[in-house]
Protein backbone atom coordinates (compact mmCIF):
# COMPACT_ATOMS: atom_id res chain seq x y z
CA UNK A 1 -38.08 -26.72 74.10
CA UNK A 2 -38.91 -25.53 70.66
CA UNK A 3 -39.72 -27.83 67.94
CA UNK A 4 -40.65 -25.85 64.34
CA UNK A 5 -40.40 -28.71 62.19
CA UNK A 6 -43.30 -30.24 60.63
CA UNK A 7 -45.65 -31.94 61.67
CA UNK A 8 -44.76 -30.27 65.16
CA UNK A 9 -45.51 -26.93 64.83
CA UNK A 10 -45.49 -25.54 68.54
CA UNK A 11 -43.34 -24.09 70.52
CA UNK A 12 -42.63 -24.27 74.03
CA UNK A 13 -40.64 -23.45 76.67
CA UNK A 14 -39.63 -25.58 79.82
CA UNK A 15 -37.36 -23.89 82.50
CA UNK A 16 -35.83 -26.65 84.67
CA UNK A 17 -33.08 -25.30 87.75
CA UNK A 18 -30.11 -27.17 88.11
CA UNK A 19 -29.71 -29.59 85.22
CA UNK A 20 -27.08 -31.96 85.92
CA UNK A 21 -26.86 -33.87 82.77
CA UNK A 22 -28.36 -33.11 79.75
CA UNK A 23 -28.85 -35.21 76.55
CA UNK A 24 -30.76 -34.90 73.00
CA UNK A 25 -31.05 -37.91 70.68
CA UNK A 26 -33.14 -38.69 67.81
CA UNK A 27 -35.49 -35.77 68.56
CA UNK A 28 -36.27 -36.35 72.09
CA UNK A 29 -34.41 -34.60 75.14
CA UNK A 30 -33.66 -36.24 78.63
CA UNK A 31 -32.77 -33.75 81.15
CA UNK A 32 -31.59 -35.53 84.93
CA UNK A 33 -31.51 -32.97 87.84
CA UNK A 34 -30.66 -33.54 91.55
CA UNK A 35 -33.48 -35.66 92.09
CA UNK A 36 -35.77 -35.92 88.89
CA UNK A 37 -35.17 -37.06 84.91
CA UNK A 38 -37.40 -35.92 82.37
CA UNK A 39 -38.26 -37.05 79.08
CA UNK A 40 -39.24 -34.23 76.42
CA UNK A 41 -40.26 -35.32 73.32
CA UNK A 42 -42.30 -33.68 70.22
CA UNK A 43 -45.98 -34.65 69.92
CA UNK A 44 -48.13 -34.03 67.43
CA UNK A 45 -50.44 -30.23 68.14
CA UNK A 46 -53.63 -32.78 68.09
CA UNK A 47 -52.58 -34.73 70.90
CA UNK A 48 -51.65 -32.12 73.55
């Protein structure tokens, strides 16, 4: 995940194995796999 626009600054990277479904909406990702969904979203630096 990489996110250079301001106010988020940081970059990151997330590996996740066999994504099923992937989807990216309104700046936030949700990424389902066999068994799991996550929900990535920007924060601001301050409140990681």
């Amino acid at each position: 995940i990489r996110s250079l626009r301001v106010p988020y600054q940081l970059v990151q990277t997330i590996a996740l194995r066999e994504i099923r479904h992937l989807l990216s909406a309104d700046g936030f990702v949700v990424a389902a796999l066999d068994t799991s969904v996550y929900g990535l979203l920007p924060v601001p630096l301050g409140a990681q």
